[in-house]
C-alpha atoms as a PDB file:
ATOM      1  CA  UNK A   1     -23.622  25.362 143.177  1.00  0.00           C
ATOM      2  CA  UNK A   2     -24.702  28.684 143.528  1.00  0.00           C
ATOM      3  CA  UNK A   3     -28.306  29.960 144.435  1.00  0.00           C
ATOM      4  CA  UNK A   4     -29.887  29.965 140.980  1.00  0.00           C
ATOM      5  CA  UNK A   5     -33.353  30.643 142.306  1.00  0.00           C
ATOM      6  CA  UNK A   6     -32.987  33.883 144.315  1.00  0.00           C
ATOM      7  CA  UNK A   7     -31.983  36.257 141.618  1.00  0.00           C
ATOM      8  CA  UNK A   8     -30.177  39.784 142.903  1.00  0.00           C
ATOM      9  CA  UNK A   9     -32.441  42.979 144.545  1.00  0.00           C
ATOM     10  CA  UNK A  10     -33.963  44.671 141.589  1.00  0.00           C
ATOM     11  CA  UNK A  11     -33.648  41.939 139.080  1.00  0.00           C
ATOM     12  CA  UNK A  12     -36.544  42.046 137.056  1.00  0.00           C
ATOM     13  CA  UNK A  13     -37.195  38.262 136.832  1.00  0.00           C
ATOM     14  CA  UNK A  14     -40.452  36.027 136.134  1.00  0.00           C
ATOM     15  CA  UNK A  15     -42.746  34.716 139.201  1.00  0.00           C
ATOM     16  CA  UNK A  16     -44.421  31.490 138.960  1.00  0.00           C
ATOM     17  CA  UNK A  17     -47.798  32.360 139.283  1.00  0.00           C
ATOM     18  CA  UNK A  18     -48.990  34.413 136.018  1.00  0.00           C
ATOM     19  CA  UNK A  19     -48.372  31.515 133.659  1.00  0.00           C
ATOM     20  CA  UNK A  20     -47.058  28.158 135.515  1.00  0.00           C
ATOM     21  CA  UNK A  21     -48.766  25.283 137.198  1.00  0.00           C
ATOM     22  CA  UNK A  22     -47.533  24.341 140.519  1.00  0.00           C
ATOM     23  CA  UNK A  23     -45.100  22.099 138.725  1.00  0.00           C
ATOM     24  CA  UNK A  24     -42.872  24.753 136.669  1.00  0.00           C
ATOM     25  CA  UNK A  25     -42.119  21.444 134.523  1.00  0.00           C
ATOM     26  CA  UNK A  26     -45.402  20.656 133.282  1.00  0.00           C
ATOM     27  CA  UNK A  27     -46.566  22.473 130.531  1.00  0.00           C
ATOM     28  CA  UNK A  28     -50.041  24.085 129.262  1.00  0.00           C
ATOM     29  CA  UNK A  29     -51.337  22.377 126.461  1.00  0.00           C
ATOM     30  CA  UNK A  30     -51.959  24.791 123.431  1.00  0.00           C
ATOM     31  CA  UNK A  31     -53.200  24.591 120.163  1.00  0.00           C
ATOM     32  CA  UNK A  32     -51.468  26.223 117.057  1.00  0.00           C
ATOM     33  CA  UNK A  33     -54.184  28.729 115.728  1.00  0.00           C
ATOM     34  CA  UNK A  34     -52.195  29.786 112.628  1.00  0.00           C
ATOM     35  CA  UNK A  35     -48.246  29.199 110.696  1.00  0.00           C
ATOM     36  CA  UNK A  36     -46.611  31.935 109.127  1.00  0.00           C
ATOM     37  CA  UNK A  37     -43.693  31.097 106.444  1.00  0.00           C
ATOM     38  CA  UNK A  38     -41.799  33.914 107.499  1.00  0.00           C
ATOM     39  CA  UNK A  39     -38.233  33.399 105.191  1.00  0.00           C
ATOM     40  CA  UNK A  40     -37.470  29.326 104.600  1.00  0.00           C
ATOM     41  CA  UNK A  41     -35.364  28.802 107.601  1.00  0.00           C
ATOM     42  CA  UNK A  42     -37.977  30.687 110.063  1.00  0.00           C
ATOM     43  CA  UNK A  43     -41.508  29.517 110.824  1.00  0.00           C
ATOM     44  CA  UNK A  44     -44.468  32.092 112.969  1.00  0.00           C
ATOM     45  CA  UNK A  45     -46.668  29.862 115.733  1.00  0.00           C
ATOM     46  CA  UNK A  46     -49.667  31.933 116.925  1.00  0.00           C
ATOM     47  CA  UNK A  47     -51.037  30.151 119.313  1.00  0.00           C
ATOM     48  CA  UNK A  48     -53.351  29.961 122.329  1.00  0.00           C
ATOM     49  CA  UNK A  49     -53.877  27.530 125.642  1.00  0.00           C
ATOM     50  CA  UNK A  50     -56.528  25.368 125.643  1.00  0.00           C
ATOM     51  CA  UNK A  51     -57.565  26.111 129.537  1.00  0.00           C
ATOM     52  CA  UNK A  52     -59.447  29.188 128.598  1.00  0.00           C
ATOM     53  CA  UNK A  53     -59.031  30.588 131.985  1.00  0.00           C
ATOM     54  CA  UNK A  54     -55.362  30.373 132.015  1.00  0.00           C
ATOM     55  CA  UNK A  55     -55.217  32.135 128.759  1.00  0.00           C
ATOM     56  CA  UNK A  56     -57.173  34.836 130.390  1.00  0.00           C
ATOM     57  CA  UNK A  57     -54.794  35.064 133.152  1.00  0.00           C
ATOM     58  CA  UNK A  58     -51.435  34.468 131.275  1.00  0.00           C
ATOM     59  CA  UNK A  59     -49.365  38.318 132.249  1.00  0.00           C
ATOM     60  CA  UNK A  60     -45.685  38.646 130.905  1.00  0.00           C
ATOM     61  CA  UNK A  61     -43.586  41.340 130.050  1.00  0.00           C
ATOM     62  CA  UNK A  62     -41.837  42.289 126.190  1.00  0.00           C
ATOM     63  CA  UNK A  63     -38.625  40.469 126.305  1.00  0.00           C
ATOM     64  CA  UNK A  64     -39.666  37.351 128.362  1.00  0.00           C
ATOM     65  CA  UNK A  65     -39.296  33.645 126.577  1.00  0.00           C
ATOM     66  CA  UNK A  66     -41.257  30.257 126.782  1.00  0.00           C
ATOM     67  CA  UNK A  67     -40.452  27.166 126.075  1.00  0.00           C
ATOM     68  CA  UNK A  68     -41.846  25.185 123.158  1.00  0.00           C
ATOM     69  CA  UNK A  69     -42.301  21.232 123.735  1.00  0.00           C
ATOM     70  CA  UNK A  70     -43.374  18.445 121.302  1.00  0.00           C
ATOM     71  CA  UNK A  71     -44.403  15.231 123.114  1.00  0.00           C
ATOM     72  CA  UNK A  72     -41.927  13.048 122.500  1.00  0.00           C
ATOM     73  CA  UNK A  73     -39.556  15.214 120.471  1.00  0.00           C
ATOM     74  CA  UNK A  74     -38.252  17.607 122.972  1.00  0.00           C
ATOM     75  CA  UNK A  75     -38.716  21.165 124.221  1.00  0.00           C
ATOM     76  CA  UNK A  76     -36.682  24.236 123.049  1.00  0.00           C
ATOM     77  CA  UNK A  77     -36.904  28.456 123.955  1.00  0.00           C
ATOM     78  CA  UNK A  78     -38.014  30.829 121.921  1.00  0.00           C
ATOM     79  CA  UNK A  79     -39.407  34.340 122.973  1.00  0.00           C
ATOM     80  CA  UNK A  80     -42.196  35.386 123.118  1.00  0.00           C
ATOM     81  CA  UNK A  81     -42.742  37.988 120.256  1.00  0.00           C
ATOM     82  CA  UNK A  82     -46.405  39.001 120.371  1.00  0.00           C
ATOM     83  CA  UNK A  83     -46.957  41.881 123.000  1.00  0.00           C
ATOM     84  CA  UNK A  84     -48.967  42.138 126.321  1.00  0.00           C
ATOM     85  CA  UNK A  85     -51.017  44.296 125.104  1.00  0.00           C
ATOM     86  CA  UNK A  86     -51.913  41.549 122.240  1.00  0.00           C
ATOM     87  CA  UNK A  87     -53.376  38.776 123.693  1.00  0.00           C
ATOM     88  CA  UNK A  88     -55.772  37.085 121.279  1.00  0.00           C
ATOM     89  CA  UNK A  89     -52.654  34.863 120.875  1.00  0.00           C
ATOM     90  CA  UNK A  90     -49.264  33.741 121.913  1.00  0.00           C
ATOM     91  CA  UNK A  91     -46.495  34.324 118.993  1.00  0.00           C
ATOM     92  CA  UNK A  92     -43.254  32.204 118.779  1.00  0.00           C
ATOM     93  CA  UNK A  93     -40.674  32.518 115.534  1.00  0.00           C
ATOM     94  CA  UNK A  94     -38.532  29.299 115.241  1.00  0.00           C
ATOM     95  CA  UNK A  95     -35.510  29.441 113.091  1.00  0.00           C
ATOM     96  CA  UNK A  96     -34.797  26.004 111.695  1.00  0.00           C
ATOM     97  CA  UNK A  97     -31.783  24.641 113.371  1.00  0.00           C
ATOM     98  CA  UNK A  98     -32.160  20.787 114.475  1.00  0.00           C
ATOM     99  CA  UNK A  99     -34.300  17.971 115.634  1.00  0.00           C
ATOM    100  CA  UNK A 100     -37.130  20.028 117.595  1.00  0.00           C
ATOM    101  CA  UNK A 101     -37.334  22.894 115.615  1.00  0.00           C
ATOM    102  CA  UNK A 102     -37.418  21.176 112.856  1.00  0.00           C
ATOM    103  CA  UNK A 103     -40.693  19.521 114.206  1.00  0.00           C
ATOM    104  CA  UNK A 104     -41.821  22.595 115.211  1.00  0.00           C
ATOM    105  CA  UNK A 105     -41.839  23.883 111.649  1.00  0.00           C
ATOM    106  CA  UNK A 106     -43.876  20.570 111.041  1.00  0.00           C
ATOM    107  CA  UNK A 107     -46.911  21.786 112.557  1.00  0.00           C
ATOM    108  CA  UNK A 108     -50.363  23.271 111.201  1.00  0.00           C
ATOM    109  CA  UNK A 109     -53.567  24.591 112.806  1.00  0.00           C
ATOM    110  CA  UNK A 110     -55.147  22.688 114.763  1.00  0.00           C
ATOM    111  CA  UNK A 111     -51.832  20.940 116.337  1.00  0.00           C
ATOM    112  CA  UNK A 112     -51.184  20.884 119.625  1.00  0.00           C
ATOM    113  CA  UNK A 113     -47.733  22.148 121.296  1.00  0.00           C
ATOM    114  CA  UNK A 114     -46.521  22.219 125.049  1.00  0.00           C
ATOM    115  CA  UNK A 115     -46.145  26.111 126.671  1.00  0.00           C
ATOM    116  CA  UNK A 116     -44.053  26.606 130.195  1.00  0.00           C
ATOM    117  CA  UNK A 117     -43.900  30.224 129.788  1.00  0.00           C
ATOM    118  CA  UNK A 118     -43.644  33.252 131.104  1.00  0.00           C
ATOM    119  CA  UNK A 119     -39.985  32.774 132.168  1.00  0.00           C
ATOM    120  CA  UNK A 120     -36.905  35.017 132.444  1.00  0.00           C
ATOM    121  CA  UNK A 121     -36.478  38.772 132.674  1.00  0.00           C
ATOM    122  CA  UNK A 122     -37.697  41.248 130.279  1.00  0.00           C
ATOM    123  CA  UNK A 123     -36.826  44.830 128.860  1.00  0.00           C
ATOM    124  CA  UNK A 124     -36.639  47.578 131.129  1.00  0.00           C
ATOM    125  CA  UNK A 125     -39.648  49.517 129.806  1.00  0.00           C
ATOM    126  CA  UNK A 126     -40.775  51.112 132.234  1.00  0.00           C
ATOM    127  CA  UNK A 127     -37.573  53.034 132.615  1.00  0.00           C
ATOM    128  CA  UNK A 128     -37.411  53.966 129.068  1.00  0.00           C
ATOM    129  CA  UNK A 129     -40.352  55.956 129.235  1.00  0.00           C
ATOM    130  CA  UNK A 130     -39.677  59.516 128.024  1.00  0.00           C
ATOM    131  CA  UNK A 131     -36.583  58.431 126.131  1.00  0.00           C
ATOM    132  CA  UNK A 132     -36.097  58.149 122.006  1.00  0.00           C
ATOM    133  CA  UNK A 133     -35.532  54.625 121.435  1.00  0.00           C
ATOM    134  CA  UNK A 134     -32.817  52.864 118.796  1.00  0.00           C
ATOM    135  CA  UNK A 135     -34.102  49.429 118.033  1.00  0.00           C
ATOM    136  CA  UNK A 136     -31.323  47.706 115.477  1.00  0.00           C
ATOM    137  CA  UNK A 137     -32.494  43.726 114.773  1.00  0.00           C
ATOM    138  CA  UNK A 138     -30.392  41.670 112.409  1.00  0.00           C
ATOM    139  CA  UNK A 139     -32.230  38.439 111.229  1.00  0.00           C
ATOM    140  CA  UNK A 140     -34.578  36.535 113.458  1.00  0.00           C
ATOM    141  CA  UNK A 141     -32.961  38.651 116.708  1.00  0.00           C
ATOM    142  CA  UNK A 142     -36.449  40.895 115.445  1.00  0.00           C
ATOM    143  CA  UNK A 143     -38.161  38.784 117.294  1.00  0.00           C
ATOM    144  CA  UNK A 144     -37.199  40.115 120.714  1.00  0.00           C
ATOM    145  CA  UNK A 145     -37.442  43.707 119.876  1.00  0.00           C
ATOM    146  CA  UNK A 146     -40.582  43.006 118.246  1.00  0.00           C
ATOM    147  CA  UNK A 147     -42.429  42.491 121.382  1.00  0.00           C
ATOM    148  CA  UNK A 148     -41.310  45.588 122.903  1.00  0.00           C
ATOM    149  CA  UNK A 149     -41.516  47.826 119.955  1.00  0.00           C
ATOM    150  CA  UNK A 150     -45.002  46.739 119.388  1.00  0.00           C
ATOM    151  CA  UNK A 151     -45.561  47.377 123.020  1.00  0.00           C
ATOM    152  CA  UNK A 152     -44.413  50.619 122.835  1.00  0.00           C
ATOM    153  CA  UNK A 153     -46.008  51.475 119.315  1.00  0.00           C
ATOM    154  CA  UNK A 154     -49.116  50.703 121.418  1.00  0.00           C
ATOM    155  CA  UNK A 155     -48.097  53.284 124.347  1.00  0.00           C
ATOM    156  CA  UNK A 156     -47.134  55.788 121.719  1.00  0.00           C
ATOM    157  CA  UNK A 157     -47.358  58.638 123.942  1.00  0.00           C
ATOM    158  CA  UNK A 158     -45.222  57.534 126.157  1.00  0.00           C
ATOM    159  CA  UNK A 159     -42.194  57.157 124.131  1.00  0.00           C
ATOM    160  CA  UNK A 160     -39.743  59.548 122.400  1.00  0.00           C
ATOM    161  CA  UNK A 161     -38.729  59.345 118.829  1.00  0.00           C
ATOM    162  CA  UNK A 162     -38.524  55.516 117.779  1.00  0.00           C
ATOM    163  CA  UNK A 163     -35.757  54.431 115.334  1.00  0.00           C
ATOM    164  CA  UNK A 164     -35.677  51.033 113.676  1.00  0.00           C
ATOM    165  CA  UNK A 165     -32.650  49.834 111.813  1.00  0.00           C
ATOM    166  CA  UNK A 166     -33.357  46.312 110.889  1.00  0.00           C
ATOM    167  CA  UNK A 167     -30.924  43.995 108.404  1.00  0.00           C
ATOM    168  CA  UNK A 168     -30.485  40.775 106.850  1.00  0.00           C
ATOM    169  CA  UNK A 169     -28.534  39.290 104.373  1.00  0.00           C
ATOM    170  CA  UNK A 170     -30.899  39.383 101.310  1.00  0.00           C
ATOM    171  CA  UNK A 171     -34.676  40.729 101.255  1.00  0.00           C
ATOM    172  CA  UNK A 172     -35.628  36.774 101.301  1.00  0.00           C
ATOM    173  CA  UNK A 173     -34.053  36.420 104.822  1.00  0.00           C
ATOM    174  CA  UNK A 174     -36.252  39.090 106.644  1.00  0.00           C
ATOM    175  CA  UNK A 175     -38.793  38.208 108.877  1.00  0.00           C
ATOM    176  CA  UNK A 176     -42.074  40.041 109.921  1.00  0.00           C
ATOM    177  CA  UNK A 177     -42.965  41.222 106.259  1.00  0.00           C
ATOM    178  CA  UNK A 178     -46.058  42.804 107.029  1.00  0.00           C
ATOM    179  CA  UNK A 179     -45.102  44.584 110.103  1.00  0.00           C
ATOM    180  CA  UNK A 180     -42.413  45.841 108.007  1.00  0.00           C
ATOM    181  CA  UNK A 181     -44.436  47.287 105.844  1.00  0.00           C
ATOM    182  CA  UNK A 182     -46.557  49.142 108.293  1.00  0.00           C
ATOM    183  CA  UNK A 183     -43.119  50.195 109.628  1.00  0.00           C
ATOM    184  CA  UNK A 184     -42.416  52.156 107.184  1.00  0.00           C
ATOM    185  CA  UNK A 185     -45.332  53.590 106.286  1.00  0.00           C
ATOM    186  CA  UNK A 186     -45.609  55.320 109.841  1.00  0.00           C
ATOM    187  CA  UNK A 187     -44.899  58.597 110.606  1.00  0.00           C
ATOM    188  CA  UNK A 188     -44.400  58.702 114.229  1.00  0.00           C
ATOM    189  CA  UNK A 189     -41.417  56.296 113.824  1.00  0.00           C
ATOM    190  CA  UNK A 190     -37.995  56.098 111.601  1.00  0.00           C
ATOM    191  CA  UNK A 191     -37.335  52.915 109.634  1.00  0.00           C
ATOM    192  CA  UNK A 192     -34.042  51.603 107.894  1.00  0.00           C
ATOM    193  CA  UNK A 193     -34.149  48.466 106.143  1.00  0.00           C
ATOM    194  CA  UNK A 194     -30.284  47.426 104.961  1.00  0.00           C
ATOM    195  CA  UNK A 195     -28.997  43.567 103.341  1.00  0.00           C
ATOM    196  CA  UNK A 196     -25.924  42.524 102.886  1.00  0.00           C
ATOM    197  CA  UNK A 197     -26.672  41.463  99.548  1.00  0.00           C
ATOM    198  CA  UNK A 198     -28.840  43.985  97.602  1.00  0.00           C
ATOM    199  CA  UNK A 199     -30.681  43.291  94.738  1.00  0.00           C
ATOM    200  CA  UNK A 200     -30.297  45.480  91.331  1.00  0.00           C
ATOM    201  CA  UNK A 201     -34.307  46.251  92.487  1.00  0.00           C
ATOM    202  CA  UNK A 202     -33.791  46.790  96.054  1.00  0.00           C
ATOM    203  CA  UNK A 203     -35.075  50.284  97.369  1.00  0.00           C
ATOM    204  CA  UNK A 204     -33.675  50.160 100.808  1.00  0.00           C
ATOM    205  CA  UNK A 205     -29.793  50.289 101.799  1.00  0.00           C
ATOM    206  CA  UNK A 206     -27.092  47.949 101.481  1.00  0.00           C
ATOM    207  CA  UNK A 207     -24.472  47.325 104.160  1.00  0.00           C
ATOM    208  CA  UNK A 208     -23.780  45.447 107.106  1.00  0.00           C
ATOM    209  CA  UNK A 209     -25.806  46.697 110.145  1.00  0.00           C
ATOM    210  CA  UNK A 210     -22.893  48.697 111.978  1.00  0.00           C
ATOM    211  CA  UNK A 211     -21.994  50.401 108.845  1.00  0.00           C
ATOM    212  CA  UNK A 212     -25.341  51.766 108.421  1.00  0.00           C
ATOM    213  CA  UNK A 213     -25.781  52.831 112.214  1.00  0.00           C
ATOM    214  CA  UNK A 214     -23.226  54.935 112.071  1.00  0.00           C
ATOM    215  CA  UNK A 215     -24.584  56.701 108.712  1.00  0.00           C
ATOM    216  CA  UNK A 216     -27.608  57.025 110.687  1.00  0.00           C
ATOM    217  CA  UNK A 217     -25.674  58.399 113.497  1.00  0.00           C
ATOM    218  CA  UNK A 218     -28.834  58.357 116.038  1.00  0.00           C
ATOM    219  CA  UNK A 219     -28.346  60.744 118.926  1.00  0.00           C
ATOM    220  CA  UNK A 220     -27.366  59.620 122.101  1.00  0.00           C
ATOM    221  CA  UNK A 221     -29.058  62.261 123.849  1.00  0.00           C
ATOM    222  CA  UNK A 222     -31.826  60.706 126.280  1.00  0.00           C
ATOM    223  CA  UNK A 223     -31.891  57.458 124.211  1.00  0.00           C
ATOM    224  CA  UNK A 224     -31.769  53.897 124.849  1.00  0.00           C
ATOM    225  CA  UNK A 225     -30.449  51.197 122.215  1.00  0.00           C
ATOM    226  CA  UNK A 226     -31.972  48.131 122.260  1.00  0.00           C
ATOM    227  CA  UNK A 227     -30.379  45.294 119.832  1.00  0.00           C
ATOM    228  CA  UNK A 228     -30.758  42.176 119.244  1.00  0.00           C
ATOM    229  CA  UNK A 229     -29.357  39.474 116.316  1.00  0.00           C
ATOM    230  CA  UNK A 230     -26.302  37.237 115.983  1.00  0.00           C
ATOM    231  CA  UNK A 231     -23.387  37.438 118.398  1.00  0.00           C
ATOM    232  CA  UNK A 232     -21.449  38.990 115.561  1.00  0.00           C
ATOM    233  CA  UNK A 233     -24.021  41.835 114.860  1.00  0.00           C
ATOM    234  CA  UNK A 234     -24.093  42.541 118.719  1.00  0.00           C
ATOM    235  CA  UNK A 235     -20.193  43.162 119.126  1.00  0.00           C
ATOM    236  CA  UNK A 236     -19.545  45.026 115.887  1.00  0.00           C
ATOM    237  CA  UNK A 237     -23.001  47.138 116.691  1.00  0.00           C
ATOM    238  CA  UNK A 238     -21.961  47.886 120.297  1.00  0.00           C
ATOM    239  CA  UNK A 239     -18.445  49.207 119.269  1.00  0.00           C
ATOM    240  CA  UNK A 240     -20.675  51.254 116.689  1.00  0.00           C
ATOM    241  CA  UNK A 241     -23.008  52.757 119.602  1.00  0.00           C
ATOM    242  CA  UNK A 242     -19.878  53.475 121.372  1.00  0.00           C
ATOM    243  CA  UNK A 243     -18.108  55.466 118.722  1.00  0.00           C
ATOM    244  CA  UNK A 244     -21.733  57.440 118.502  1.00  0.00           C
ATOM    245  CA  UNK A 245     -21.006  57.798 122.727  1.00  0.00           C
ATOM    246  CA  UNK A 246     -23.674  55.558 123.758  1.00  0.00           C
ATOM    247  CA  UNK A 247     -23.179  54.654 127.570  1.00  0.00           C
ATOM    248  CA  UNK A 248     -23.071  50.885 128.798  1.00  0.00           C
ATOM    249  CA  UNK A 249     -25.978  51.506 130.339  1.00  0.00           C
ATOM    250  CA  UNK A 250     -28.096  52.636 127.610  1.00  0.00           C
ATOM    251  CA  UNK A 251     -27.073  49.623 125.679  1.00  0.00           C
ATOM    252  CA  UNK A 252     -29.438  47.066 126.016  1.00  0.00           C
ATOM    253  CA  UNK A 253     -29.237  43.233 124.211  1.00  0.00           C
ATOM    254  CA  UNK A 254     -30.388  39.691 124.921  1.00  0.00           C
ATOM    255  CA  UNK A 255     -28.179  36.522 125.081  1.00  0.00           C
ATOM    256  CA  UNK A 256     -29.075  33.310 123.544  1.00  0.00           C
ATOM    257  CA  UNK A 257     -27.929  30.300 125.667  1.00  0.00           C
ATOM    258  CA  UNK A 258     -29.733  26.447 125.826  1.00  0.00           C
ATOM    259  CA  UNK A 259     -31.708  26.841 128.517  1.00  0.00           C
ATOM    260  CA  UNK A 260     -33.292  23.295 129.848  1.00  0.00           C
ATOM    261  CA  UNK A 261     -34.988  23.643 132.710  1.00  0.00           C
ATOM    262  CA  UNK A 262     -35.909  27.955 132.294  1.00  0.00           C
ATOM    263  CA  UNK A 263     -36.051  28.053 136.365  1.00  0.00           C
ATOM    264  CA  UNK A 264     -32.331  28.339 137.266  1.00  0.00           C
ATOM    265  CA  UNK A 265     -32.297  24.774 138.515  1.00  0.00           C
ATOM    266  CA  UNK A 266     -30.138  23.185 135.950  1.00  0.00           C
ATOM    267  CA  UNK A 267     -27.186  25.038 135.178  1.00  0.00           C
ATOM    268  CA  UNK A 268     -27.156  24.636 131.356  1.00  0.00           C
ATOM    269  CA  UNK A 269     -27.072  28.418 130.793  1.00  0.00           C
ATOM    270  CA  UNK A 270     -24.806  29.552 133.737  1.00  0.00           C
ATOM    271  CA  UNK A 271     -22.338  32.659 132.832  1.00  0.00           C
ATOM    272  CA  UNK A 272     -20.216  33.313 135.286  1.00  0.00           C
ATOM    273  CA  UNK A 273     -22.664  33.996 138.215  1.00  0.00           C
ATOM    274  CA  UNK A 274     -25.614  34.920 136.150  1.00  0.00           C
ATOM    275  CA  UNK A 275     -28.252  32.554 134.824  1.00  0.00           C
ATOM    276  CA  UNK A 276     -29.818  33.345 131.185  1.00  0.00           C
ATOM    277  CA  UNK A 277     -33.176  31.961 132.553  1.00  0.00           C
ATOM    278  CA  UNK A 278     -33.973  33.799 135.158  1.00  0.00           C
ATOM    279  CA  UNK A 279     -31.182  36.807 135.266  1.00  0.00           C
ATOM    280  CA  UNK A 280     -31.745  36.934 131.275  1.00  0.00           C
ATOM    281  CA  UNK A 281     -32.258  37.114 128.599  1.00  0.00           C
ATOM    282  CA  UNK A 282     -32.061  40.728 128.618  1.00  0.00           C
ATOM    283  CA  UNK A 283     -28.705  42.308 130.026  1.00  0.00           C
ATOM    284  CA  UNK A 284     -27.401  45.736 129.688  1.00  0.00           C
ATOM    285  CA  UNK A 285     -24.243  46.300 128.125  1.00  0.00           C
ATOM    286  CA  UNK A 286     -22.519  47.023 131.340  1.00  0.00           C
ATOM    287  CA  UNK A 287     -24.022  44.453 132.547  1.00  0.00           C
ATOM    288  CA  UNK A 288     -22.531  41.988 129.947  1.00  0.00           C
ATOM    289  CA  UNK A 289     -19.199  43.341 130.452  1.00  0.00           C
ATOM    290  CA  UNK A 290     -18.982  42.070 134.145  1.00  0.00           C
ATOM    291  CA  UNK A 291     -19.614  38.246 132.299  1.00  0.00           C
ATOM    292  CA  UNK A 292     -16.961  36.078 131.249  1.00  0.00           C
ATOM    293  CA  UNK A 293     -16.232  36.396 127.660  1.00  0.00           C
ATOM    294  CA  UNK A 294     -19.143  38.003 126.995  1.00  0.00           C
ATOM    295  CA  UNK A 295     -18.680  40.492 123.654  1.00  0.00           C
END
């Protein structure tokens, strides 16, 4: 088995240290401070860990994940979608889709929830400072680019022009309603909303995701794209940024893969010779193409 643990020169990967216990197994107990309803199949955690001094060391980076554990239900990833520069609490979407995010969605304030986070790599951005950036999020993949565009809404001066194209398939399955909102009412940033199925009352556009990009046509010029959504979305919207000339290596996604242990001890979420836990969950598009069947 390969050496999971030792991750390439110049990986950006997680340190155990800013988050962890000795044991990278045993999770901080926190305590759910608030539920948001975001669409029915997607539930908002905000919460915070109970060791007060841990919370007020706890450092990651937009883009990195944590996993989620209910005692004696199990223990699933999710990333972390509340930014760094945020930290009155920790925020975690969950998408209903079995057994422990279906618990998950059972819980109110005041409930308490296992956290083994910081853990994987996280977007580059540091080196997109200075560039316009193309954010397109189908679904609950706006939880990833959440993070880092509320990171870099928060650095606004040290970012370019900032383009949001975000879709769904109706206005009832889009997440982040009030952020969305505030989106578009700001005018140091460019915001497309698009379904698949519009409403006769719908103000915004209708189309799949790649369609609309390409209306858009964003320039390529100095930019970085950074998408995120169902492995559909991702290939149709990369051949889209590559008709609009968009190098590999301005192309910039996250892969969703069960991760178990989130160290690179395991194996559950090997690719090739990459590990989603700790040399994801963020990859570059040329990146991705050196992964087996990988878009």
């Amino acid at each position: 088995m390969p050496d999971a643990i030792t991750p390439e020169a110049g990986a950006h990967v997680t340190t155990l240290g800013s988050g962890f216990t000795d044991n990278p197994y045993l999770p901080d107990v926190a305590t759910v401070l608030e539920t948001v309803q975001e669409t029915p199949a997607i539930k908002t955690l905000r919460v915070r860990i109970d060791d007060a001094a841990r919370m007020d060391a706890f450092r990651f980076n937009p883009g990195q994940v944590g996993q989620l554990s209910l005692f004696g239900v199990g223990e699933s990833t999710f990333v972390i979608n509340s930014p760094p520069t945020r930290m009155d609490y920790l925020q975690f979407s969950i998408m209903r889709a079995g057994e422990v995010t279906g618990a998950l969605h059972g819980l109110k304030p005041g409930d308490k929830v296992g956290v083994r986070a910081p853990l994987g790599n996280w977007f580059p951005f540091e080196d997109m400072r200075g560039k316009d950036i193309v954010f397109v999020g189908g679904g609950i993949g706006m939880a990833p680019l959440r993070t880092l565009l509320l990171y870099m809404l928060d650095n606004r001066a040290d970012y370019g022009n900032i383009t949001l194209l975000y879709g769904a398939r109706t206005p009832g399955d889009m997440a982040f309603r009030d952020d969305v909102q505030d989106w578009l009412g700001r005018s140091d940033m460019n915001t497309t909303l698009t379904v698949d199925q519009a409403p006769d009352d719908w103000p915004h556009r209708a189309g799949l995701i790649p369609h609309v990009l390409l209306d858009l046509a964003p320039s390529n010029a100095n930019s970085v794209a950074a998408l995120c959504g169902p492995p559909i979305m991702i290939k149709f919207t990369v051949e889209a940024l590559k008709k609009l000339h968009f190098a590999d290596e301005q192309i910039i996604t996250t892969l969703e893969r069960r991760m178990k242990c989130g160290i690179g001890i395991c194996g559950r979420c090997n690719i090739g010779t990459k590990y989603v836990c700790v040399d994801g969950p963020v990859f570059s598009y040329a990146e991705l193409k050196e992964l087996p069947n990988e878009l």
